[in-house]
C-alpha atoms as a PDB file:
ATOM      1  CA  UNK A   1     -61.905  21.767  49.864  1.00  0.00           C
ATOM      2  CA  UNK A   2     -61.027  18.276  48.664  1.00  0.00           C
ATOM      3  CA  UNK A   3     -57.496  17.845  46.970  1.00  0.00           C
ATOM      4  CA  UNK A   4     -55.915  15.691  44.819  1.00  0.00           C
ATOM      5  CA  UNK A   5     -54.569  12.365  45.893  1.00  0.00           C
ATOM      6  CA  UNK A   6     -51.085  12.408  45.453  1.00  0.00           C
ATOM      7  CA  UNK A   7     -50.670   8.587  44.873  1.00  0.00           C
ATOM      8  CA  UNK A   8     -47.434   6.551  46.591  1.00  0.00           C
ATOM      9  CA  UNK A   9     -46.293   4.945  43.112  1.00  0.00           C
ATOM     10  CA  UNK A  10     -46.080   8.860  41.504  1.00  0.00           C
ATOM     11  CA  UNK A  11     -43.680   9.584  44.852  1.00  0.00           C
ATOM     12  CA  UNK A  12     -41.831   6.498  44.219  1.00  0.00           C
ATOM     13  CA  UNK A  13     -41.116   7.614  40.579  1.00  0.00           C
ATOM     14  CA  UNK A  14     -40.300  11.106  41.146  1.00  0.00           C
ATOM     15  CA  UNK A  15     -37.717  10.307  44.077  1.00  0.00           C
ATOM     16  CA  UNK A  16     -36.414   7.900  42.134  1.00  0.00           C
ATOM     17  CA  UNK A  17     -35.935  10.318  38.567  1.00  0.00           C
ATOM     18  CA  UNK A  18     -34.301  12.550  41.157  1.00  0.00           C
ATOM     19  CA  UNK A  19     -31.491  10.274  42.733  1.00  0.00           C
ATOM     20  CA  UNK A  20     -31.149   8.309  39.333  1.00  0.00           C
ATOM     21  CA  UNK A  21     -31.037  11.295  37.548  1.00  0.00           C
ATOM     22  CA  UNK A  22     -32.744  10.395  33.989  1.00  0.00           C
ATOM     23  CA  UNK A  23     -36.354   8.704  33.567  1.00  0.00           C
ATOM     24  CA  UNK A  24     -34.058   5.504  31.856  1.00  0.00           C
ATOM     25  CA  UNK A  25     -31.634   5.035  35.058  1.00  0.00           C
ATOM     26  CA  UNK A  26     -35.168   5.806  37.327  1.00  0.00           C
ATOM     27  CA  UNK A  27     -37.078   2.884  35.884  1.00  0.00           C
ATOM     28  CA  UNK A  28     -35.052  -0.315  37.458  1.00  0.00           C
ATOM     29  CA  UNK A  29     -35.403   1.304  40.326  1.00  0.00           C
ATOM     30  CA  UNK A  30     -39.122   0.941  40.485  1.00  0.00           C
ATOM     31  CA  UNK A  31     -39.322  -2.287  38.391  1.00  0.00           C
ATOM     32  CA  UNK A  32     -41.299  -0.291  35.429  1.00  0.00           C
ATOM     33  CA  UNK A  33     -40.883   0.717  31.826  1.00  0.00           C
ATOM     34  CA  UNK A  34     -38.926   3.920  30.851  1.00  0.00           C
ATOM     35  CA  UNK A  35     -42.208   5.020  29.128  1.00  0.00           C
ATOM     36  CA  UNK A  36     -44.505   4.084  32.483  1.00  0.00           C
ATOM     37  CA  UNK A  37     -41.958   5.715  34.286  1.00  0.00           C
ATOM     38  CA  UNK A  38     -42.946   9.064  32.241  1.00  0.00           C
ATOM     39  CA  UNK A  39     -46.695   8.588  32.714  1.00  0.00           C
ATOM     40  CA  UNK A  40     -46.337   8.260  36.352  1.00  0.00           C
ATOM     41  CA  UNK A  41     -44.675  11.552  36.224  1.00  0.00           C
ATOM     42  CA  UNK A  42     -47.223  13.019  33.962  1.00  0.00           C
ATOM     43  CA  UNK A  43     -50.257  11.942  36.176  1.00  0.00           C
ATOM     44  CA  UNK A  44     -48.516  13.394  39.297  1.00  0.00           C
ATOM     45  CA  UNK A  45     -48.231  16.441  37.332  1.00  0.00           C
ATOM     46  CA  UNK A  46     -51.691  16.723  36.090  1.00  0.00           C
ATOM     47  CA  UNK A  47     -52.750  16.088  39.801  1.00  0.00           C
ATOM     48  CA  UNK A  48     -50.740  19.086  40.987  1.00  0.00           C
ATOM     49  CA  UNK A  49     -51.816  21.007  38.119  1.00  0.00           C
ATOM     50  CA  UNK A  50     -48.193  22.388  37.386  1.00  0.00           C
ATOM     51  CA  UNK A  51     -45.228  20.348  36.098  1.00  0.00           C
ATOM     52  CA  UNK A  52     -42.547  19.025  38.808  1.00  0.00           C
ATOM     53  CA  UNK A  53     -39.712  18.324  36.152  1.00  0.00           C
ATOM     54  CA  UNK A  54     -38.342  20.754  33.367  1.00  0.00           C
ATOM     55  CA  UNK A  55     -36.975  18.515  30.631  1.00  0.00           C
ATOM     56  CA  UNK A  56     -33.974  20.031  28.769  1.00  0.00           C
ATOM     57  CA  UNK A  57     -32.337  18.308  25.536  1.00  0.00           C
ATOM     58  CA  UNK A  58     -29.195  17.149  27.963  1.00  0.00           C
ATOM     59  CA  UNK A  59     -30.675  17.462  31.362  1.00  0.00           C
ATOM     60  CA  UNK A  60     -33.731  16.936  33.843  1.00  0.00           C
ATOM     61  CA  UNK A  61     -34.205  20.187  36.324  1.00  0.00           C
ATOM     62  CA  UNK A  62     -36.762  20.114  39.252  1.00  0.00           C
ATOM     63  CA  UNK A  63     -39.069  22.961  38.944  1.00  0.00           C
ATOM     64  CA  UNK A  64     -40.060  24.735  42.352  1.00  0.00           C
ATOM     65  CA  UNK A  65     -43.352  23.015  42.761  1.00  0.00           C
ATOM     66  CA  UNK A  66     -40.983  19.710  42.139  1.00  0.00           C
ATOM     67  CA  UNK A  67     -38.280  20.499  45.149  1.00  0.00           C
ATOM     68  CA  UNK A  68     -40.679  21.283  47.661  1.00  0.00           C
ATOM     69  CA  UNK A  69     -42.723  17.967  46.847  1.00  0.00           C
ATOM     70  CA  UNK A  70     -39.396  16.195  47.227  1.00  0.00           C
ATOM     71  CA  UNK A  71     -39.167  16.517  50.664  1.00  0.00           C
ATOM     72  CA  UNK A  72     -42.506  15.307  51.571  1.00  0.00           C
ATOM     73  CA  UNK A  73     -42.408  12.440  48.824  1.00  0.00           C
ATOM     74  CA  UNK A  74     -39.447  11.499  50.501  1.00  0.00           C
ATOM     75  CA  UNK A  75     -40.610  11.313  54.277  1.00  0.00           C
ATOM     76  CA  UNK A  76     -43.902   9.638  52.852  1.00  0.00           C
ATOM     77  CA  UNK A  77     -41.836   7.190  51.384  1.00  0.00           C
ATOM     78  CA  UNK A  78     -39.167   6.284  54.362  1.00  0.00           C
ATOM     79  CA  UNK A  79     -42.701   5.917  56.662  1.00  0.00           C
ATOM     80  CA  UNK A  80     -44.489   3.484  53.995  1.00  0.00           C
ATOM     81  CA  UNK A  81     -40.672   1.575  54.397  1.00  0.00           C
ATOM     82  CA  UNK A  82     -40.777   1.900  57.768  1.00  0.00           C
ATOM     83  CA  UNK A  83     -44.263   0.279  58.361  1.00  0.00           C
ATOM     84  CA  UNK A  84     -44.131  -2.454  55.884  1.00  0.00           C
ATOM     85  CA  UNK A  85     -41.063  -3.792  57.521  1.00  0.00           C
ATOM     86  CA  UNK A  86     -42.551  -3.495  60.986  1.00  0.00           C
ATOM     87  CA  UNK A  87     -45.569  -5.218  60.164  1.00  0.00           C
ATOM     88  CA  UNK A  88     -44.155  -7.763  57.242  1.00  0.00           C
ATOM     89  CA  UNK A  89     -40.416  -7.882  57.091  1.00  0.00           C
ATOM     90  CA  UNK A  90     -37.765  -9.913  58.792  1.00  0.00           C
ATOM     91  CA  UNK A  91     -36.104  -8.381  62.455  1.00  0.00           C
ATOM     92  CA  UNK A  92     -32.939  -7.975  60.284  1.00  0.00           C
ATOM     93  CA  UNK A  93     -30.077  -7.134  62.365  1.00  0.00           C
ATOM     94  CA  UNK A  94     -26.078  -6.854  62.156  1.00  0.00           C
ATOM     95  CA  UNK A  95     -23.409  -5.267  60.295  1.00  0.00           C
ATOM     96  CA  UNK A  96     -21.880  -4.427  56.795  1.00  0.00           C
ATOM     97  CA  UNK A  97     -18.332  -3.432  56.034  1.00  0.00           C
ATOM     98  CA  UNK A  98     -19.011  -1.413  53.048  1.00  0.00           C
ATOM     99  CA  UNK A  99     -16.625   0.087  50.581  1.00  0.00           C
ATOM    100  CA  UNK A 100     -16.536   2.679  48.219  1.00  0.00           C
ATOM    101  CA  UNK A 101     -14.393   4.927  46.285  1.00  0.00           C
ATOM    102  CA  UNK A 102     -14.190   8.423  47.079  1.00  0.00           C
ATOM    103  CA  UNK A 103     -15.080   9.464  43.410  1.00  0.00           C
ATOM    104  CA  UNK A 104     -18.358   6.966  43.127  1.00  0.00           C
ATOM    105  CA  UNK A 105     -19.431   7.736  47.087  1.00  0.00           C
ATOM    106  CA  UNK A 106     -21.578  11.197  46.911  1.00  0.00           C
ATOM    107  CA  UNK A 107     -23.106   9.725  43.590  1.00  0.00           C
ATOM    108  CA  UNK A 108     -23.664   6.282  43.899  1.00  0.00           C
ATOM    109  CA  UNK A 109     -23.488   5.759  47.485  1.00  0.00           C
ATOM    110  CA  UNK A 110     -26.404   8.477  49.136  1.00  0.00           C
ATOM    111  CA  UNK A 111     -29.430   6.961  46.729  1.00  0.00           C
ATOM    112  CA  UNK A 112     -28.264   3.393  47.760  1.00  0.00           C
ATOM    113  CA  UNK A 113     -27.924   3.845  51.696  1.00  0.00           C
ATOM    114  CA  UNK A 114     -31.108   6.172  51.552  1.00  0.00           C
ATOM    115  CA  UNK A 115     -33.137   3.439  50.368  1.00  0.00           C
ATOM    116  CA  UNK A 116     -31.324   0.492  52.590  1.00  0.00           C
ATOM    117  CA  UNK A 117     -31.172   2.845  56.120  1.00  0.00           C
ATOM    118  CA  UNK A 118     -35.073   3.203  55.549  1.00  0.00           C
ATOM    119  CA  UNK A 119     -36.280  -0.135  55.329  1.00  0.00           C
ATOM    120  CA  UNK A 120     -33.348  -2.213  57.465  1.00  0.00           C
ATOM    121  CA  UNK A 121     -32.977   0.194  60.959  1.00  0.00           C
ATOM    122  CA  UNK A 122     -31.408  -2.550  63.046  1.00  0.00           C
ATOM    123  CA  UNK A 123     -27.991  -3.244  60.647  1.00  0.00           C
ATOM    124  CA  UNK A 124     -25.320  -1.093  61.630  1.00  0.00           C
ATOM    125  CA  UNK A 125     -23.156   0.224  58.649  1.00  0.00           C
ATOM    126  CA  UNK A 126     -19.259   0.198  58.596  1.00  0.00           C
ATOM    127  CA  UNK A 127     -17.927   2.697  55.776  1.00  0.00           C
ATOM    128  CA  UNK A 128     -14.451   2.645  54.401  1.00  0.00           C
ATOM    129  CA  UNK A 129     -13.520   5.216  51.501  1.00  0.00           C
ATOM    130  CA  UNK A 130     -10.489   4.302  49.469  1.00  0.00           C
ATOM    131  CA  UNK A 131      -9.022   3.686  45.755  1.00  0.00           C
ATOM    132  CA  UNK A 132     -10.446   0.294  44.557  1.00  0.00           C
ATOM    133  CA  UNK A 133      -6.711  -0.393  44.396  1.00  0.00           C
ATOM    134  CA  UNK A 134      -7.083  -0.496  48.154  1.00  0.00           C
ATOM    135  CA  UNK A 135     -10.721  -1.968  48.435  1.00  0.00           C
ATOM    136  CA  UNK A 136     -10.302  -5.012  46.370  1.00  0.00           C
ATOM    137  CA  UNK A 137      -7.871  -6.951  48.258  1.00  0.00           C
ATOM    138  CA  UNK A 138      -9.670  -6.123  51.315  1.00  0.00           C
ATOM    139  CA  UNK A 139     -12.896  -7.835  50.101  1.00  0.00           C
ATOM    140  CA  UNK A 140     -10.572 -10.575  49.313  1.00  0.00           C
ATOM    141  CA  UNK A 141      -8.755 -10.710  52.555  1.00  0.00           C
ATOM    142  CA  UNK A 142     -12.425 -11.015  53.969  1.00  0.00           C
ATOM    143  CA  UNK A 143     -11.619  -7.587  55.998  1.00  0.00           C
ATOM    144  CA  UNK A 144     -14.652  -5.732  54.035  1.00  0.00           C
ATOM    145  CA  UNK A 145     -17.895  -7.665  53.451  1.00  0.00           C
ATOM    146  CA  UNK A 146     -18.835  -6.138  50.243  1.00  0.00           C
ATOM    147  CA  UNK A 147     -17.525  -3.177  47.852  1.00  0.00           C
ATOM    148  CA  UNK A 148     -18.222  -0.292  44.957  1.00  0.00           C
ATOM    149  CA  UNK A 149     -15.311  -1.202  42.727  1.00  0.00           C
ATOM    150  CA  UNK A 150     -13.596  -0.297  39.532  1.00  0.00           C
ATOM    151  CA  UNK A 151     -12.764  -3.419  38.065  1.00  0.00           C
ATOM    152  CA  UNK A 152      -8.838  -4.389  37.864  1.00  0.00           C
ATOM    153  CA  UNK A 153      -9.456  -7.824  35.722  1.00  0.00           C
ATOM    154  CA  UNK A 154     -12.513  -8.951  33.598  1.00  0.00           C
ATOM    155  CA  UNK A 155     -15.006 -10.781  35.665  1.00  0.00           C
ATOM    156  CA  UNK A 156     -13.938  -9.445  38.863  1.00  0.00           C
ATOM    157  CA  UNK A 157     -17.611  -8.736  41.019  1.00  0.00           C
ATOM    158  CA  UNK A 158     -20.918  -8.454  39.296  1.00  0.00           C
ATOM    159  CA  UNK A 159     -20.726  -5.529  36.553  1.00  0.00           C
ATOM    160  CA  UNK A 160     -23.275  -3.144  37.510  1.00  0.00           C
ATOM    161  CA  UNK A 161     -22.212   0.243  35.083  1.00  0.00           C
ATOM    162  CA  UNK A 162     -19.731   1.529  33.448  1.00  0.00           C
ATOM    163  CA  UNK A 163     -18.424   5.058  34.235  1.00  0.00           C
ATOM    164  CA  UNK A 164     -16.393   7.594  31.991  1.00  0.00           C
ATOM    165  CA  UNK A 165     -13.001   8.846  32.559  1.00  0.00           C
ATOM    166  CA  UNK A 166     -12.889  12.433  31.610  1.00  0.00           C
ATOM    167  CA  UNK A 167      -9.888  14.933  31.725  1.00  0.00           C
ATOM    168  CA  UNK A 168     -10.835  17.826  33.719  1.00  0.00           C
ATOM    169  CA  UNK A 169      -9.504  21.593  34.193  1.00  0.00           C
ATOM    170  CA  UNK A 170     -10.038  24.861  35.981  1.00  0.00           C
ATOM    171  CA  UNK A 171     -11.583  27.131  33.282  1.00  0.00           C
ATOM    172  CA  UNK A 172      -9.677  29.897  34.708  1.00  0.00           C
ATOM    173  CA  UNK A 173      -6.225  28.833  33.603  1.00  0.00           C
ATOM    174  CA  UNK A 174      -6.088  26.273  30.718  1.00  0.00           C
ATOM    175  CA  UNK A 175      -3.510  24.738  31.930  1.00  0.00           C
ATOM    176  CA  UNK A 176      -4.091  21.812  28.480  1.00  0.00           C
ATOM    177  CA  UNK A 177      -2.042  24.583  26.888  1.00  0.00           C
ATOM    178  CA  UNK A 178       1.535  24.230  28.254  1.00  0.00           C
ATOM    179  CA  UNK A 179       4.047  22.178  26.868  1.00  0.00           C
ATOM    180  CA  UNK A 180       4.687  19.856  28.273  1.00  0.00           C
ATOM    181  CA  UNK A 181       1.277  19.993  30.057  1.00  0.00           C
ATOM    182  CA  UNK A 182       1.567  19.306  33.514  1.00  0.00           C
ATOM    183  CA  UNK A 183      -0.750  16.784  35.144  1.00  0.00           C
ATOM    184  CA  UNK A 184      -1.599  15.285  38.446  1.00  0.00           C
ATOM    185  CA  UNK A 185      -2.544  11.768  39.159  1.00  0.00           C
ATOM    186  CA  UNK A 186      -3.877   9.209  41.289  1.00  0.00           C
ATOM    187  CA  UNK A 187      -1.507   6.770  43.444  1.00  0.00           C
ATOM    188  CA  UNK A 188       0.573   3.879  41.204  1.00  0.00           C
ATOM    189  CA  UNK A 189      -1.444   1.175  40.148  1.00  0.00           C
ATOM    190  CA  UNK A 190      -4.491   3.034  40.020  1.00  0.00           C
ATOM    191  CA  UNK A 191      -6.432   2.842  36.745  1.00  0.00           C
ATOM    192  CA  UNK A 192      -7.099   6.083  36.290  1.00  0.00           C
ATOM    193  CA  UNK A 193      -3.558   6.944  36.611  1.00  0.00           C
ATOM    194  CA  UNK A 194      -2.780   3.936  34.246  1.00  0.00           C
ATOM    195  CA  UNK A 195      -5.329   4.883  31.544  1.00  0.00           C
ATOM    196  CA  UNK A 196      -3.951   8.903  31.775  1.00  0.00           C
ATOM    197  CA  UNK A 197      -0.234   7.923  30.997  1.00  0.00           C
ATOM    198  CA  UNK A 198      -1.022   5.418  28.487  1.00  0.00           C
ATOM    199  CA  UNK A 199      -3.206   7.431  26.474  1.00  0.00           C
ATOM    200  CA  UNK A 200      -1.331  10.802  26.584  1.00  0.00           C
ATOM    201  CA  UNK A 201       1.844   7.944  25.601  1.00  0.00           C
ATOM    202  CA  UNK A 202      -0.266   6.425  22.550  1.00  0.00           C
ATOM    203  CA  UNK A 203      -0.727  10.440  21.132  1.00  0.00           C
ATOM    204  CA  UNK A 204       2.763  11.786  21.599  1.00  0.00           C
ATOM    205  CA  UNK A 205       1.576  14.643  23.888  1.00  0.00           C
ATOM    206  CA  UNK A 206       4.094  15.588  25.504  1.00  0.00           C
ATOM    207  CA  UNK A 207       3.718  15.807  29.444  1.00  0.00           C
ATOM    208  CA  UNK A 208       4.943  15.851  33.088  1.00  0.00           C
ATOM    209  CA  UNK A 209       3.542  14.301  36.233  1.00  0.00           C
ATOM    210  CA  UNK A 210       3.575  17.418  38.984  1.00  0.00           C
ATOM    211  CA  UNK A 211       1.116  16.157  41.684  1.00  0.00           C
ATOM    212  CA  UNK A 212       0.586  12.446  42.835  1.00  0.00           C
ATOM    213  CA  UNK A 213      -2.429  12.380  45.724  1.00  0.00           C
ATOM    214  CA  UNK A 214      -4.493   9.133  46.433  1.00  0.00           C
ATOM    215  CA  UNK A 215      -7.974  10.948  47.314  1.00  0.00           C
ATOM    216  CA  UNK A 216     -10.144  12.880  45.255  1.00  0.00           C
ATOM    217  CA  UNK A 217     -10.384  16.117  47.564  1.00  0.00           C
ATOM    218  CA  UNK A 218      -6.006  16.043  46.732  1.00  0.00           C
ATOM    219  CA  UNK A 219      -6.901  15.761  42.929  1.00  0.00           C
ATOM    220  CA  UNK A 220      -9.304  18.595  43.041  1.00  0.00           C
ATOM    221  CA  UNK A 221      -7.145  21.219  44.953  1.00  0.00           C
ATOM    222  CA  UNK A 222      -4.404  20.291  42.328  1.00  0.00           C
ATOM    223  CA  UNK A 223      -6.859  21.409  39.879  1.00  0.00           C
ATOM    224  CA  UNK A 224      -8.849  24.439  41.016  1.00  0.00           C
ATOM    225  CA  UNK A 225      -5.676  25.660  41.831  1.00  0.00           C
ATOM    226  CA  UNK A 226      -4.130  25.673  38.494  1.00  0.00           C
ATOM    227  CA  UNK A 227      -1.390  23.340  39.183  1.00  0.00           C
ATOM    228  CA  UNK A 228      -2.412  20.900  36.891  1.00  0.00           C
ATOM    229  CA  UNK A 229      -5.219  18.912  34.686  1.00  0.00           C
ATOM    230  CA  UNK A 230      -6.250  15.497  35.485  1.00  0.00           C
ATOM    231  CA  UNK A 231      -8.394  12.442  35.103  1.00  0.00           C
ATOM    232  CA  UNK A 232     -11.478  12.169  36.891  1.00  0.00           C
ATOM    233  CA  UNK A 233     -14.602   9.763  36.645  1.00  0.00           C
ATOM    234  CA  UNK A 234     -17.288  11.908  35.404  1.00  0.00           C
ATOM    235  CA  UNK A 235     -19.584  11.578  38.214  1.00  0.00           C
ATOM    236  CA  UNK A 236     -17.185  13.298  40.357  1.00  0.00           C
ATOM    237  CA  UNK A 237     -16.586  16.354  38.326  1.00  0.00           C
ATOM    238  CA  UNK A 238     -17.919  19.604  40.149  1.00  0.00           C
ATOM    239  CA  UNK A 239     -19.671  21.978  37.952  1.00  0.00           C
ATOM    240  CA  UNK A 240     -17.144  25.041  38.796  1.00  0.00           C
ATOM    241  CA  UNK A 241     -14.377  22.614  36.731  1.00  0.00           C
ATOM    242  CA  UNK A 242     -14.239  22.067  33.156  1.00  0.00           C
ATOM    243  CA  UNK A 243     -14.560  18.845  30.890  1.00  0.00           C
ATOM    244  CA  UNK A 244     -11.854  19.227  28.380  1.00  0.00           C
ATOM    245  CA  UNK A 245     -13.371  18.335  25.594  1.00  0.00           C
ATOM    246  CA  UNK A 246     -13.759  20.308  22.088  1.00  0.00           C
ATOM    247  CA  UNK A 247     -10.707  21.986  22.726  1.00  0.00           C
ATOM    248  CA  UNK A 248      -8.874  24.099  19.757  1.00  0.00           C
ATOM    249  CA  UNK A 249      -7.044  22.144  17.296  1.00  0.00           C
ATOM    250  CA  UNK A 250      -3.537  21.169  18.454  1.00  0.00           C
ATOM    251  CA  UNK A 251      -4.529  20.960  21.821  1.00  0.00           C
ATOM    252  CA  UNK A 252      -6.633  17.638  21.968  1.00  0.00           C
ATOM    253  CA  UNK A 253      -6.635  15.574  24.438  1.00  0.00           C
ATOM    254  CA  UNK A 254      -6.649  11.864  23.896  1.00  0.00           C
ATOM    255  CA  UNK A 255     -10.071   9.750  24.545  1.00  0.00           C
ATOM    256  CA  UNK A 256     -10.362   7.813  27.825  1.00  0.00           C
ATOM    257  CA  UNK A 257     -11.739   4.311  28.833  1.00  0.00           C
ATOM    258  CA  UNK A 258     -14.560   3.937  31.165  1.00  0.00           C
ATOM    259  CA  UNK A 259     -14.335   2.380  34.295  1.00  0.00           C
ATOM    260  CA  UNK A 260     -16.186  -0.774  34.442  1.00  0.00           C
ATOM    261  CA  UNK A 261     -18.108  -0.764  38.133  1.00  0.00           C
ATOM    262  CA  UNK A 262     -18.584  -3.945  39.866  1.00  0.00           C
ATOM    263  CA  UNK A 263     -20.220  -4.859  43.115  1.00  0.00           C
ATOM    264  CA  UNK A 264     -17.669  -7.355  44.716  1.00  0.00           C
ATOM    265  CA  UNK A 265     -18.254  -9.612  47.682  1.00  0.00           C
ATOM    266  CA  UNK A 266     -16.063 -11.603  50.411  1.00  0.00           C
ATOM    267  CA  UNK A 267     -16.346 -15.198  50.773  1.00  0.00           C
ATOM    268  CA  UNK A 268     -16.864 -14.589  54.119  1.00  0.00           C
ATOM    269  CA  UNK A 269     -19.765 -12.654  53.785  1.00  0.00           C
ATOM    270  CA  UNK A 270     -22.101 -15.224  52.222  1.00  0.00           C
ATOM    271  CA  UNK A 271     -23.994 -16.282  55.098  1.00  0.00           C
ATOM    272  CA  UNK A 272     -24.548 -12.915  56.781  1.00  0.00           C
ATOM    273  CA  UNK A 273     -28.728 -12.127  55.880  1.00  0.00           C
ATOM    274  CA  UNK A 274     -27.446  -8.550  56.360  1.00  0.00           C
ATOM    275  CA  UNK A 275     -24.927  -8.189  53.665  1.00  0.00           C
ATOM    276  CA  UNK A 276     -27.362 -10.398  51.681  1.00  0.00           C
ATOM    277  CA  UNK A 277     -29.892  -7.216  52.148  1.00  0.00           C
ATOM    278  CA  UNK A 278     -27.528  -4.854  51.179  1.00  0.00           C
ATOM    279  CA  UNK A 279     -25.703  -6.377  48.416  1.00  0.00           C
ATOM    280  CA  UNK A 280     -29.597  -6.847  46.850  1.00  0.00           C
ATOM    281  CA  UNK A 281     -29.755  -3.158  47.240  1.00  0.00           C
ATOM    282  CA  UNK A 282     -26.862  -2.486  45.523  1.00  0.00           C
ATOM    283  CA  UNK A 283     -27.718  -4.317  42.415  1.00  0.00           C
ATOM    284  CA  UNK A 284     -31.258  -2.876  42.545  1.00  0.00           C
ATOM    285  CA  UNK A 285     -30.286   0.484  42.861  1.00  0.00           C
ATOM    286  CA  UNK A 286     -27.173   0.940  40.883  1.00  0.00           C
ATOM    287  CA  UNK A 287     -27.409  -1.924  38.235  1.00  0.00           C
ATOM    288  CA  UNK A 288     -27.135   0.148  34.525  1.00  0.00           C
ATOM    289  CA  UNK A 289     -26.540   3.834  36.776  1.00  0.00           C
ATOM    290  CA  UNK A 290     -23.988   4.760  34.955  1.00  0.00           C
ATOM    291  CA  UNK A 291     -23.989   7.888  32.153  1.00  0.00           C
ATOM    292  CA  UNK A 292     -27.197   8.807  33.251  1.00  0.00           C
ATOM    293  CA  UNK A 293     -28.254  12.716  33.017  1.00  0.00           C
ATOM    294  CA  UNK A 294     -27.712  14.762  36.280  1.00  0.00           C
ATOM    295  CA  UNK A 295     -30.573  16.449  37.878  1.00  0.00           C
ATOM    296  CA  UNK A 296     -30.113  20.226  38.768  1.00  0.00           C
ATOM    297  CA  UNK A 297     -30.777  20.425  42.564  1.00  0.00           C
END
């Protein structure tokens, strides 16, 4: 029996729909239209004979057909990498101090080392996980080499996206409706923590800080366990937590800034050909990322 030819460039848009999460955030990443994005999609479809992607008025879902094709598109993928830099690309070699914040890592960060690991084996990869509080004077200092920041200042790093701040509950105990309502938040100086007070300040809600934690796993148990609400990016929010948004009247809560996410580099780092490579991925990868639709897993 002959079968269909499942063509690379249909793999390449379907992983890429997957860890961008929307056909608009996917097509940068493949240097195509939104629209040929779609078609590329459509023909893989039509070559399986059954759809890979259910598309929902706010979200994409991979059908089964689609999650088992993954994994293979995937593998097919990293071993096309893998031989085009063996037989065409430079012996690239050395090592990148990388940061990230906690809130943008899971997100942000798997989709960009995924592609990077696969096509650059010989550069070894130095993580640090902090606030950008922490992060930005660190790429300054020259102690990291490159960074995933929020911005603290205009111009600060190349903008790649910008990312929502959202106030976030446990469903379970509505916590938005105590007076004052009792909140937890991020370390001082952090802008999250900055844009919570000031905006809960500019309605007249009246409030009281019960939890300060630097790290995103501290914010989240102060939440799911009904301590308090907070402010979290909204790539970071679990589904078993709740957006607070639409709440009853007399309860709102005030609207939020977005984050604006910068890649920011270290002087120092310049003339390294390996934090040249992964800067490049960066921007290709994560350049306009932001608010795009999550894909059910």
């Amino acid at each position: 029996m002959k079968y269909p030819d499942l063509q690379i460039d249909w793999l390449r848009a379907l992983v890429a729909v997957v860890d961008a999460g929307s056909l608009s955030a996917a097509a940068p990443l493949v240097h195509r239209s939104q629209a040929a994005v779609s078609m590329q999609i459509k023909k893989l479809e039509a070559a399986l004979g059954k759809p890979v992607l259910l598309r929902g008025p706010r979200h994409l879902q991979l059908t089964p057909a689609g999650a088992e094709l993954l994994g293979y598109a995937r593998r097919m993928l990293a071993l096309q990498s893998e031989a085009q830099t063996a037989l065409f690309g430079p012996d690239l070699s050395g090592r990148v101090r990388l940061g990230v914040p906690d809130d943008y890592a899971s997100r942000y960060l798997t989709p960009m080392l995924r592609s990077f690991a696969g096509r650059y084996l010989g550069v070894e990869i130095e993580l640090t996980c902090e606030q950008s509080t922490s992060l930005i004077p660190k790429v300054v200092r020259g102690e990291l080499d490159l960074a995933l920041i929020s911005r603290d200042k205009p111009q600060r790093g190349r903008l790649l996206f910008h990312e929502p701040l959202v106030w976030v509950g446990a469903p379970q105990h509505e916590i938005w409706r105590k007076s004052p309502m009792p909140i937890a938040v991020y370390e001082a100086g952090s802008m999250a923590r900055t844009a919570a007070l000031s905006s809960l300040a500019a309605q007249g809600r009246e409030h009281r800080v019960v939890y300060h934690s630097s790290s995103l796993a501290g914010q989240l148990a102060a939440v799911e366990s009904g301590l308090a609400v907070a402010v979290f990016t909204r790539c970071s929010v679990p589904p078993h937590l709740q957006v607070l948004n639409n709440l009853p009247m007399g309860f709102e809560l005030p609207a939020l800034v977005s984050m604006e996410v910068a890649a920011l580099r270290s002087k120092e780092s310049q003339r390294s050909a390996a934090v040249d490579a992964m800067y490049d991925q960066m921007l290709k990868t994560l350049s306009n990322a932001g608010g795009s639709v999550e894909v059910e897993r």
